[in-house]
Protein backbone atom coordinates (compact mmCIF):
# COMPACT_ATOMS: atom_id res chain seq x y z
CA UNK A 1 0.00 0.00 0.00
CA UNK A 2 2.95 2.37 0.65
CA UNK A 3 4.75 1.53 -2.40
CA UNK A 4 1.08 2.45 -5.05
CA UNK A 5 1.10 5.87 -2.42
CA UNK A 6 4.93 6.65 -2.93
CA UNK A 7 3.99 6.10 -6.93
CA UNK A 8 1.29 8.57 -6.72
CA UNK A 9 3.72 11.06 -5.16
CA UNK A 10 6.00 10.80 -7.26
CA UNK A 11 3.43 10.87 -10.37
CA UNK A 12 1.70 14.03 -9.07
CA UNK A 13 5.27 15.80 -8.47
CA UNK A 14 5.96 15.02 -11.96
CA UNK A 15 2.84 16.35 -13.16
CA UNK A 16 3.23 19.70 -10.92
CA UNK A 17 6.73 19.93 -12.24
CA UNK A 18 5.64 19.57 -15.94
CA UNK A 19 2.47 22.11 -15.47
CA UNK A 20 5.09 24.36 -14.17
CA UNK A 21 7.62 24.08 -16.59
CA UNK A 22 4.72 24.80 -19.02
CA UNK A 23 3.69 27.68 -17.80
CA UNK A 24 6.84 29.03 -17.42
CA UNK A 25 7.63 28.01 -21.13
CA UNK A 26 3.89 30.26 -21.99
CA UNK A 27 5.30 33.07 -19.73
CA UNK A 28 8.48 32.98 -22.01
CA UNK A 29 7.14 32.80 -25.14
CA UNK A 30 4.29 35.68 -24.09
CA UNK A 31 6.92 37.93 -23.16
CA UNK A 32 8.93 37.07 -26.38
CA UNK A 33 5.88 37.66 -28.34
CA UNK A 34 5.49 41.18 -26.36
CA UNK A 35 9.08 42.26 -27.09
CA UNK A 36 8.49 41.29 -30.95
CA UNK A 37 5.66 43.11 -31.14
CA UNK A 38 6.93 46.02 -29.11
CA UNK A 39 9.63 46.28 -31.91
CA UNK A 40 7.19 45.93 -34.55
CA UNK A 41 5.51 48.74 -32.83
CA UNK A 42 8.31 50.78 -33.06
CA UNK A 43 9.50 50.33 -36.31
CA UNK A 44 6.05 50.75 -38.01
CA UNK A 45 5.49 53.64 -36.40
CA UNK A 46 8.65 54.99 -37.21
CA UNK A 47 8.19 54.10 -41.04
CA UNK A 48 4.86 55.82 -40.75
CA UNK A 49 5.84 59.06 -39.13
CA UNK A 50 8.55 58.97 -42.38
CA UNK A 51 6.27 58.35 -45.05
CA UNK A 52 3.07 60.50 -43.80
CA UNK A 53 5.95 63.27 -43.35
CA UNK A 54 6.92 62.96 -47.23
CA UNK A 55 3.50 63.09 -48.37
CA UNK A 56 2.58 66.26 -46.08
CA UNK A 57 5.89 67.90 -47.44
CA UNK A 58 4.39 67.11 -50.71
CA UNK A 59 1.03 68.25 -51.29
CA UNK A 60 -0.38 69.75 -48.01
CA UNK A 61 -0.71 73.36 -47.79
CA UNK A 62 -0.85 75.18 -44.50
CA UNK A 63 -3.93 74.21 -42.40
CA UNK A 64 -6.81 76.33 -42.17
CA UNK A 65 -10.20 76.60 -41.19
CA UNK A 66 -12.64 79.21 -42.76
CA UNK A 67 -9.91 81.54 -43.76
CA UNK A 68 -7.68 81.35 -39.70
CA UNK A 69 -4.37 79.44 -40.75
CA UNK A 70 -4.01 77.23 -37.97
CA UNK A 71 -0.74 75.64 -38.40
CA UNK A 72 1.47 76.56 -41.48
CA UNK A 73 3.38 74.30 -43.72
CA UNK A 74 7.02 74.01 -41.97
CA UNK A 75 4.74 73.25 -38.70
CA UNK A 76 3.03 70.13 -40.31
CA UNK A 77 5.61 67.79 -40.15
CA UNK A 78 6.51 68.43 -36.37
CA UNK A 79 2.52 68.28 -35.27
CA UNK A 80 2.40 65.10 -37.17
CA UNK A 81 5.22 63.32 -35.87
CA UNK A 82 4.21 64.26 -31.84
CA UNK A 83 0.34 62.39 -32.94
CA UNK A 84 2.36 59.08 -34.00
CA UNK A 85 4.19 59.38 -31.08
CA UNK A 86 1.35 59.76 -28.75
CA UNK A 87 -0.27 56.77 -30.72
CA UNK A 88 2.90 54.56 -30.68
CA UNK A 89 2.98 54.78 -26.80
CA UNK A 90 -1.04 54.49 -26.22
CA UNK A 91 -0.26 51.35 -28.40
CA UNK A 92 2.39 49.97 -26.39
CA UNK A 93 0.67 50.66 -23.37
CA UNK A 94 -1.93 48.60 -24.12
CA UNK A 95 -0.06 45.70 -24.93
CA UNK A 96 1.66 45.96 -21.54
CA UNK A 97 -1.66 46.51 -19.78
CA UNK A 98 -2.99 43.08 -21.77
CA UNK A 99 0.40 41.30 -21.14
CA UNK A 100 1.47 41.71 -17.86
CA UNK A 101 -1.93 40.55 -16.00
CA UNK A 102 -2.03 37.56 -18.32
CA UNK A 103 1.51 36.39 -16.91
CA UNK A 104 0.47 36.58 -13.46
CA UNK A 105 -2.83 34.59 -14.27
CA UNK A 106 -0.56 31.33 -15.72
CA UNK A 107 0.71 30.78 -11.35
CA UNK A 108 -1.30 29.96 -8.27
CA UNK A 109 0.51 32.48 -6.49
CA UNK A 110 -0.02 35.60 -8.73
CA UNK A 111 -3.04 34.43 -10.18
CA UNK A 112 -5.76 36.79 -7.97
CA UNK A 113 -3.32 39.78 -8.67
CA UNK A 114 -3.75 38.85 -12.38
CA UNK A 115 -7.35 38.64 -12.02
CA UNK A 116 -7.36 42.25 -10.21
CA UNK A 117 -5.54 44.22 -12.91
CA UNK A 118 -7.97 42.33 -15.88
CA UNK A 119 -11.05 43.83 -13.63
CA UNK A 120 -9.47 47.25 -13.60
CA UNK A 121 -9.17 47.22 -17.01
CA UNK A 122 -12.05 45.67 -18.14
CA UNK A 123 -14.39 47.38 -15.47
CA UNK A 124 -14.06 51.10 -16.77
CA UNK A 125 -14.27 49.47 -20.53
CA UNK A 126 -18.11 47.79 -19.56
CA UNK A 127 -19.15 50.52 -17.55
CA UNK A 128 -18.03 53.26 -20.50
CA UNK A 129 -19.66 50.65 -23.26
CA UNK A 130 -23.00 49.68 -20.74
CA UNK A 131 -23.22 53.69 -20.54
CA UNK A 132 -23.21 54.71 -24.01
CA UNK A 133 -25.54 51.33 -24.76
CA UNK A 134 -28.11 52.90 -21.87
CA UNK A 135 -27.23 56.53 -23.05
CA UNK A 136 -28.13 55.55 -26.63
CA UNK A 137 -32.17 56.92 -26.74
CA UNK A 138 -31.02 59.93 -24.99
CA UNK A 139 -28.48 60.73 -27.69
CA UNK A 140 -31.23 60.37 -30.46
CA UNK A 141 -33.37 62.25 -28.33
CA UNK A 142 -30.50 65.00 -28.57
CA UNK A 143 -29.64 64.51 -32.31
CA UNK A 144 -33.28 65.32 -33.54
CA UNK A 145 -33.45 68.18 -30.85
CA UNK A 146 -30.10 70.08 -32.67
CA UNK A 147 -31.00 68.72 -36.04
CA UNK A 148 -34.55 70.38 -36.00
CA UNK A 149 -32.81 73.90 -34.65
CA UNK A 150 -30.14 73.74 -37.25
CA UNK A 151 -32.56 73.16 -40.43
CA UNK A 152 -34.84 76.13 -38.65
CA UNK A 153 -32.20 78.80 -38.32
CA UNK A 154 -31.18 77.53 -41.96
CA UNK A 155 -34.61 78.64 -42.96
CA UNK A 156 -34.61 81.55 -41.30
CA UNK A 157 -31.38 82.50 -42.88
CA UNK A 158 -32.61 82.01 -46.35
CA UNK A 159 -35.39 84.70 -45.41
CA UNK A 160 -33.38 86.71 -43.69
CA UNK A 161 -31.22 86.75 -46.99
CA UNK A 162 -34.27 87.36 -49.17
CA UNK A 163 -35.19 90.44 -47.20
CA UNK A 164 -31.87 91.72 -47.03
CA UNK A 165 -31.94 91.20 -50.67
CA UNK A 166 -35.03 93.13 -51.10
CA UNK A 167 -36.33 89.79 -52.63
CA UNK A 168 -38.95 89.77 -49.83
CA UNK A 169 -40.79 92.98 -49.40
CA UNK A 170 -42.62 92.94 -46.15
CA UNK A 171 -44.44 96.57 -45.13
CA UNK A 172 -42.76 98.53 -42.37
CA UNK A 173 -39.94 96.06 -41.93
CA UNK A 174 -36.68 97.50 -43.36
CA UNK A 175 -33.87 94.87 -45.49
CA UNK A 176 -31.06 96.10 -42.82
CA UNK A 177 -32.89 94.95 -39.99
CA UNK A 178 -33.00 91.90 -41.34
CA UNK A 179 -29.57 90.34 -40.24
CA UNK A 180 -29.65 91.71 -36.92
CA UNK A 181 -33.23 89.65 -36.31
CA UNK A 182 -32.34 86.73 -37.83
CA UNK A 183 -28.69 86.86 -34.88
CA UNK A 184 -31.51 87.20 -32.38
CA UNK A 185 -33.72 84.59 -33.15
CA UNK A 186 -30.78 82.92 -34.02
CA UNK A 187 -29.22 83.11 -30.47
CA UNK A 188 -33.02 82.73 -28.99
CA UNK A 189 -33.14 78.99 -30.72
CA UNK A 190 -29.59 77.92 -29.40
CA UNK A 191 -30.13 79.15 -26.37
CA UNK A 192 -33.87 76.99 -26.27
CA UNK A 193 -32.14 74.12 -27.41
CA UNK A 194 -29.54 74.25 -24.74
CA UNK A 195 -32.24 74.40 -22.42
CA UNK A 196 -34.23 71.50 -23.85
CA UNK A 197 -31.10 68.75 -24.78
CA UNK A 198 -29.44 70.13 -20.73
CA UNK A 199 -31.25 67.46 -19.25
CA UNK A 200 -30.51 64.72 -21.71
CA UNK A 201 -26.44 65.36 -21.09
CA UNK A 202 -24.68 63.01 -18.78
CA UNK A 203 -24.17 63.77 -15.53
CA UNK A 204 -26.22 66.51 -15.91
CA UNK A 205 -27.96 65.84 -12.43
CA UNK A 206 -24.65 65.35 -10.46
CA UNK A 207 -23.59 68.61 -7.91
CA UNK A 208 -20.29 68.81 -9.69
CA UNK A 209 -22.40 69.30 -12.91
CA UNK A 210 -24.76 71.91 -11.53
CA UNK A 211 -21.59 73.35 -9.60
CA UNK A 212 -19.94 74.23 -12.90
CA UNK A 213 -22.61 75.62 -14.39
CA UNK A 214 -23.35 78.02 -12.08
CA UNK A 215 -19.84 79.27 -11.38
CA UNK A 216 -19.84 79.83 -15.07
CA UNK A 217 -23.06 81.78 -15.04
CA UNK A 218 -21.18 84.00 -12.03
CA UNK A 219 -18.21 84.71 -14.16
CA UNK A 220 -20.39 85.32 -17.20
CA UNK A 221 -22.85 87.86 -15.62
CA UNK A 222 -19.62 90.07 -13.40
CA UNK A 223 -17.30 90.07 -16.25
CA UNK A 224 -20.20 91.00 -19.08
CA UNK A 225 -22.05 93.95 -17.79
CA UNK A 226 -20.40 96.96 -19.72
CA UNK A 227 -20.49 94.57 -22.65
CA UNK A 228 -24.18 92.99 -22.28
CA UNK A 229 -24.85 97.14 -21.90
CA UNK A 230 -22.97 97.71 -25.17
CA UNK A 231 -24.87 94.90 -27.46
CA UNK A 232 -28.27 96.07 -26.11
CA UNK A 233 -27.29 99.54 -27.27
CA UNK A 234 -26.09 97.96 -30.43
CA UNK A 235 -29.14 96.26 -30.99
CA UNK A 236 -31.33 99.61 -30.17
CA UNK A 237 -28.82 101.67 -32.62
CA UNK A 238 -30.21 98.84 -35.33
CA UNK A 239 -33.48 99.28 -35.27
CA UNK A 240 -33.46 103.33 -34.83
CA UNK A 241 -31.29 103.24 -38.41
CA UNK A 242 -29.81 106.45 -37.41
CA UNK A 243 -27.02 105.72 -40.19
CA UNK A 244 -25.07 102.86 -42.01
CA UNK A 245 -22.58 101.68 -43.38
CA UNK A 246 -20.55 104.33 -45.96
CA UNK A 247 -22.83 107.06 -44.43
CA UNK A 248 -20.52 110.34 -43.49
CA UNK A 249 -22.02 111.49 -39.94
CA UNK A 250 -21.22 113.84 -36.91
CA UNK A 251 -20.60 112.29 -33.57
CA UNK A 252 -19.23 114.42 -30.74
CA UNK A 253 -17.61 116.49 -32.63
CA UNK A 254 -16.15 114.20 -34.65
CA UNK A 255 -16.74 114.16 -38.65
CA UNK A 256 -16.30 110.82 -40.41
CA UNK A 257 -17.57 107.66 -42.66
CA UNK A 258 -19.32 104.33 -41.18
CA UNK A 259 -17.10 101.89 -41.70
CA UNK A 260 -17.53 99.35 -38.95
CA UNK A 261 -20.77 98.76 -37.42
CA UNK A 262 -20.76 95.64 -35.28
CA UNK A 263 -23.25 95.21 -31.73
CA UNK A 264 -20.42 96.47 -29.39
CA UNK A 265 -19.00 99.24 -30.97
CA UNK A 266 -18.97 102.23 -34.36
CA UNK A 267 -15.49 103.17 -36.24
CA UNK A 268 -15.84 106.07 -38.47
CA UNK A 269 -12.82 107.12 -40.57
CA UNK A 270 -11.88 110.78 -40.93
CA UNK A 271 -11.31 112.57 -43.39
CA UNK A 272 -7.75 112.86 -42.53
CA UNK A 273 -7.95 108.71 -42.45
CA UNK A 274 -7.94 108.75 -38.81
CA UNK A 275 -9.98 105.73 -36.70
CA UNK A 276 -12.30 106.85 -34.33
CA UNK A 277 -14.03 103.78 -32.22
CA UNK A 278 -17.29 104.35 -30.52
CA UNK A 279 -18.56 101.93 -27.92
CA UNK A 280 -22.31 101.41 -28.78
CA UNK A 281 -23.66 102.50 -25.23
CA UNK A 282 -22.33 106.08 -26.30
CA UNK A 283 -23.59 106.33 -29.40
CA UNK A 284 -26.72 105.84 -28.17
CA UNK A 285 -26.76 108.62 -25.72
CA UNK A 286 -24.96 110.48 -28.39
CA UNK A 287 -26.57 113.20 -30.65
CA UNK A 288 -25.78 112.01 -34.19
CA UNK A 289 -25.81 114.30 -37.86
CA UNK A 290 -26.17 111.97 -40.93
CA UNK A 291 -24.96 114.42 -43.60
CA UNK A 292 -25.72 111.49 -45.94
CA UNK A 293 -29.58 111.16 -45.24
CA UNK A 294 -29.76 115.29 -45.08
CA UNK A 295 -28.78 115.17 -48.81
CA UNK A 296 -31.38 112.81 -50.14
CA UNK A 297 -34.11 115.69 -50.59
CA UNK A 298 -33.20 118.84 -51.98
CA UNK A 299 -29.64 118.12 -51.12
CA UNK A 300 -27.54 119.24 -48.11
CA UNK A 301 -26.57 123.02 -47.62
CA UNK A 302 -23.31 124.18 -47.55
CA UNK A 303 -22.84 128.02 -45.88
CA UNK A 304 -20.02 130.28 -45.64
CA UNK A 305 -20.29 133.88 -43.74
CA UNK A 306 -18.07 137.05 -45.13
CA UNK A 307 -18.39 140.23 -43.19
CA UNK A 308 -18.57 143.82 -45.57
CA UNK A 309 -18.44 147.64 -44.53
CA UNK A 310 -21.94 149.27 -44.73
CA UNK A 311 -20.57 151.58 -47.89
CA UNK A 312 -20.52 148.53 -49.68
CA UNK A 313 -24.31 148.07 -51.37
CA UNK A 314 -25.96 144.64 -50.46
CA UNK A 315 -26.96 143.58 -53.73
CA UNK A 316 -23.29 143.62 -54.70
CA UNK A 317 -22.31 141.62 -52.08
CA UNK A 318 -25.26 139.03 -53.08
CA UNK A 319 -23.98 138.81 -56.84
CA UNK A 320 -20.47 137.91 -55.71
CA UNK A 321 -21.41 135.34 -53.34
CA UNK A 322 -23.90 133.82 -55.43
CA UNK A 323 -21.72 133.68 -58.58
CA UNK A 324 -19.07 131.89 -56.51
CA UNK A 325 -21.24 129.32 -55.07
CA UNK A 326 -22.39 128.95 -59.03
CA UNK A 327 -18.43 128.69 -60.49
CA UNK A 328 -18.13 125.62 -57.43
CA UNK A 329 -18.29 122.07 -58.42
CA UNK A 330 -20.63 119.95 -57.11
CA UNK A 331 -22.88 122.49 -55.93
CA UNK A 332 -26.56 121.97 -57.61
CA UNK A 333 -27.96 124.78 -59.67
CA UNK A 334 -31.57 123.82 -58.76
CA UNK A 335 -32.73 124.72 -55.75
CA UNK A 336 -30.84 128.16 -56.70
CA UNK A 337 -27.75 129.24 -54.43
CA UNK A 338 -28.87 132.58 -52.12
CA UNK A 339 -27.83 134.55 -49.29
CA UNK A 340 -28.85 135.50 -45.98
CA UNK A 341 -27.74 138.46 -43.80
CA UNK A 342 -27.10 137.14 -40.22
CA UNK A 343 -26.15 139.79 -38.36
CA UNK A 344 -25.88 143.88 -38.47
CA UNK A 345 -22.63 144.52 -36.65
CA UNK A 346 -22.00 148.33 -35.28
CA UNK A 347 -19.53 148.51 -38.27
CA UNK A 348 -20.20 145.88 -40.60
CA UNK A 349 -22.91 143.57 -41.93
CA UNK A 350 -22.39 139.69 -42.01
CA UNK A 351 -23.17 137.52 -44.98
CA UNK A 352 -23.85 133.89 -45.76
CA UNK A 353 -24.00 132.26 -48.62
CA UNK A 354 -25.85 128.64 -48.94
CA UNK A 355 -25.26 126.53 -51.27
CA UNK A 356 -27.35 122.91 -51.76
CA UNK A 357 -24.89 119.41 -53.15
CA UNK A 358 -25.64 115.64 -53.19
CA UNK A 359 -22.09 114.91 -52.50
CA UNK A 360 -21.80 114.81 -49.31
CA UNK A 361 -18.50 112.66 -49.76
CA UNK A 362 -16.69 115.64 -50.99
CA UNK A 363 -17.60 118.45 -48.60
CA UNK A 364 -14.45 119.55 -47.77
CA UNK A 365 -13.01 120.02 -51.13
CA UNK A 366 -16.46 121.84 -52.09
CA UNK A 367 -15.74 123.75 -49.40
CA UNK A 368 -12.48 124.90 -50.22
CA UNK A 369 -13.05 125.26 -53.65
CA UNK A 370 -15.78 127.67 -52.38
CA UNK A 371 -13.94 129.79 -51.02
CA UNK A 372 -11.60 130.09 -53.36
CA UNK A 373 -14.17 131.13 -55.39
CA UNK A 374 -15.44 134.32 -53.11
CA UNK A 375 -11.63 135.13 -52.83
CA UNK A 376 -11.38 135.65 -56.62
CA UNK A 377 -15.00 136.88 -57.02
CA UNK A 378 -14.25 140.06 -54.52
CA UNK A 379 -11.00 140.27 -56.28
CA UNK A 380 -12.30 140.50 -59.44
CA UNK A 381 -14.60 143.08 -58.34
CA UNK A 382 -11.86 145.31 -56.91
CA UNK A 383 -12.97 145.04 -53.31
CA UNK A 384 -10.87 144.35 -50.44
CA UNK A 385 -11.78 141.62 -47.84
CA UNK A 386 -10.05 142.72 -45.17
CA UNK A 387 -12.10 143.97 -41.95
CA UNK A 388 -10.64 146.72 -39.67
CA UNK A 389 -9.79 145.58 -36.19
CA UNK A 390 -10.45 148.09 -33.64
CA UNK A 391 -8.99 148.08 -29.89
CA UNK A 392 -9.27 150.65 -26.97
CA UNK A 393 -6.39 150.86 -24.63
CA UNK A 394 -7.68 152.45 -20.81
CA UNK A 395 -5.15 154.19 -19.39
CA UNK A 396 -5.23 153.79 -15.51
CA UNK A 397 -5.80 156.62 -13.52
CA UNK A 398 -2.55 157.08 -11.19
CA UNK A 399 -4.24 160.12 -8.95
């Protein structure tokens, strides 16, 4: 009985022995296996980063998206190469993370710690592909939400475009307020949609969710106020169509062509091609002179004063003025050119000419040209323009 027991023994030590040796000889060969493909890895990799490189070199052009350059041609290569990099090692990774737990699982001894690091791999993967399987209905639910907002504010674009166009005529609505509505509506519809697909996002219900959101809110609403106050203005200044675009107007003193209009601020260019920038909130509280829709009438009127002794005779005085505003370019001939008298002084009476013209772009070369013309007209006549100056000295009495 002791001799079929010290067979067994030695039978089952043989057995243990081979198992071993076999799962040492799968240990080998696994990590062999790992190092070959590690190398493969590497050198594919390595051939790719060359030959996606070449063909970059090749035929790309610099990156860019609708009109920004993003990255230009000599940066290609280098943004490229740190991708296949980040893929080679997100590769290799992976290998390790699959290789190393299956070693320990081939002993006794290492086998739970083999099991452990397949759950903590595994366990994110099924709860990240159990999520998106359960999170599947809300994500339609979200796609038809977005795709029904984008196909409206397409629609209302096309309108919007229409009107702008004058294509669509509708009464007492004017073509340039038609981009400006179509932004609001436009912002009105994202801003319902957020609210509708919030509650389908994930996590959308969790305090760290909710948290965000409203510290984002506080940072919006302190850091926004002058500008919130200069798109409201903006969007008044739209719908009062005080001016636009190419119009020459008068703000605060300043004399100049629209030639930015955007909701936060105005930029008018001088005539001396100077800048100005106007934030919309003082615009608004701003008294504004549109030389541009003056001059759609009659025409705008130009005026220029010259001061004459009282020997001179009036009429003469009119004929001068008159034929100079006549001899100026630009300056219409119907409605006629004619003079006022603005002021009897103790020693002199005070003349102004007005003049009407349509081109408003031009006033200060009409201007000048003007009164160039008086200069020569009172020249031609023999009569001198220039007006005594009179001063009284008081002498101090010293008694």
């Amino acid at each position: 009985m002791n001799f079929f027991k010290n067979i067994l023994s030695e039978l089952s030590g043989d057995i243990f022995q081979s198992a071993l040796t076999l799962r040492l000889g799968i240990a080998a060969s696994v990590v062999i296996l790992q190092i070959l493909l590690i190398w493969v890895t590497v050198v594919f990799f390595g051939w790719l980063n060359k030959k996606v490189t070449f063909l970059v070199k090749k035929y790309t052009p610099s990156v860019t998206i609708k009109k920004i350059r993003i990255l230009e041609v000599a940066q290609i290569p280098g943004a490229i190469y740190f991708v296949i990099k980040i893929l080679k090692w997100i590769v290799i990774a992976v290998q390790l993370f699959l290789t190393v737990p299956l070693i320990l699982s081939l002993f006794e001894s290492t086998a739970h710690l083999g099991h452990s690091l397949f759950g903590y791999i595994l366990s994110p993967i099924n709860i990240i592909v159990t999520g998106f399987i359960r999170y599947i209905p809300n994500l339609f639910t979200i796609i038809i939400f977005i795709a029904v907002a984008k196909y409206l504010i397409r629609s209302l674009k096309y309108f919007a475009r229409r009107i702008e166009k004058e294509k669509l005529v509708i009464p007492g609505f004017f073509p340039e307020w038609a981009q400006p509505t179509f932004n609001i509506l436009r912002f009105l519809i994202y801003a319902f949609t957020v609210a509708i697909v919030y509650p389908y996002l994930p996590g959308s219900d969790s305090r760290v969710f909710q948290g965000v959101s409203v510290f984002v809110g506080i940072i919006i609403s302190l850091g926004s106020g002058p500008a919130i106050g200069n798109l409201v203005a903006g969007l008044i200044i739209t719908y009062m169509r005080p001016f636009k675009l190419g119009d020459r107007i008068q703000l605060q003193n300043v004399t100049g062509f629209v030639v930015e209009k955007s909701p936060v601020i105005i930029r008018l260019r001088t005539h001396k091609n100077e800048y100005v920038t106007f934030p919309n909130s003082i615009v608004l509280t701003s008294s504004i002179i549109n030389y541009h829709t003056s001059s759609d009438e009659q025409g705008l009127i130009l005026n220029a004063e010259v001061s004459f002794c009282y020997a001179m005779a009036w009429q003469t005085v009119h004929e001068i003025l008159i034929n100079a505003a006549k001899k100026t370019n630009y300056i219409l001939e119907d409605p006629k050119p004619f003079v006022l008298q603005t002021a009897l002084e103790d020693f002199y009476a005070r003349y102004q000419i007005n003049a009407y013209t349509k081109t408003v772009d031009l006033i200060p070369s009409i201007y000048s040209e003007l009164f160039e013309n008086i200069q020569n007209g009172f020249k031609e006549a023999g009569l001198d323009m220039t007006a005594a100056h009179f001063r009284v000295n008081l002498v101090e009495d010293r008694r």
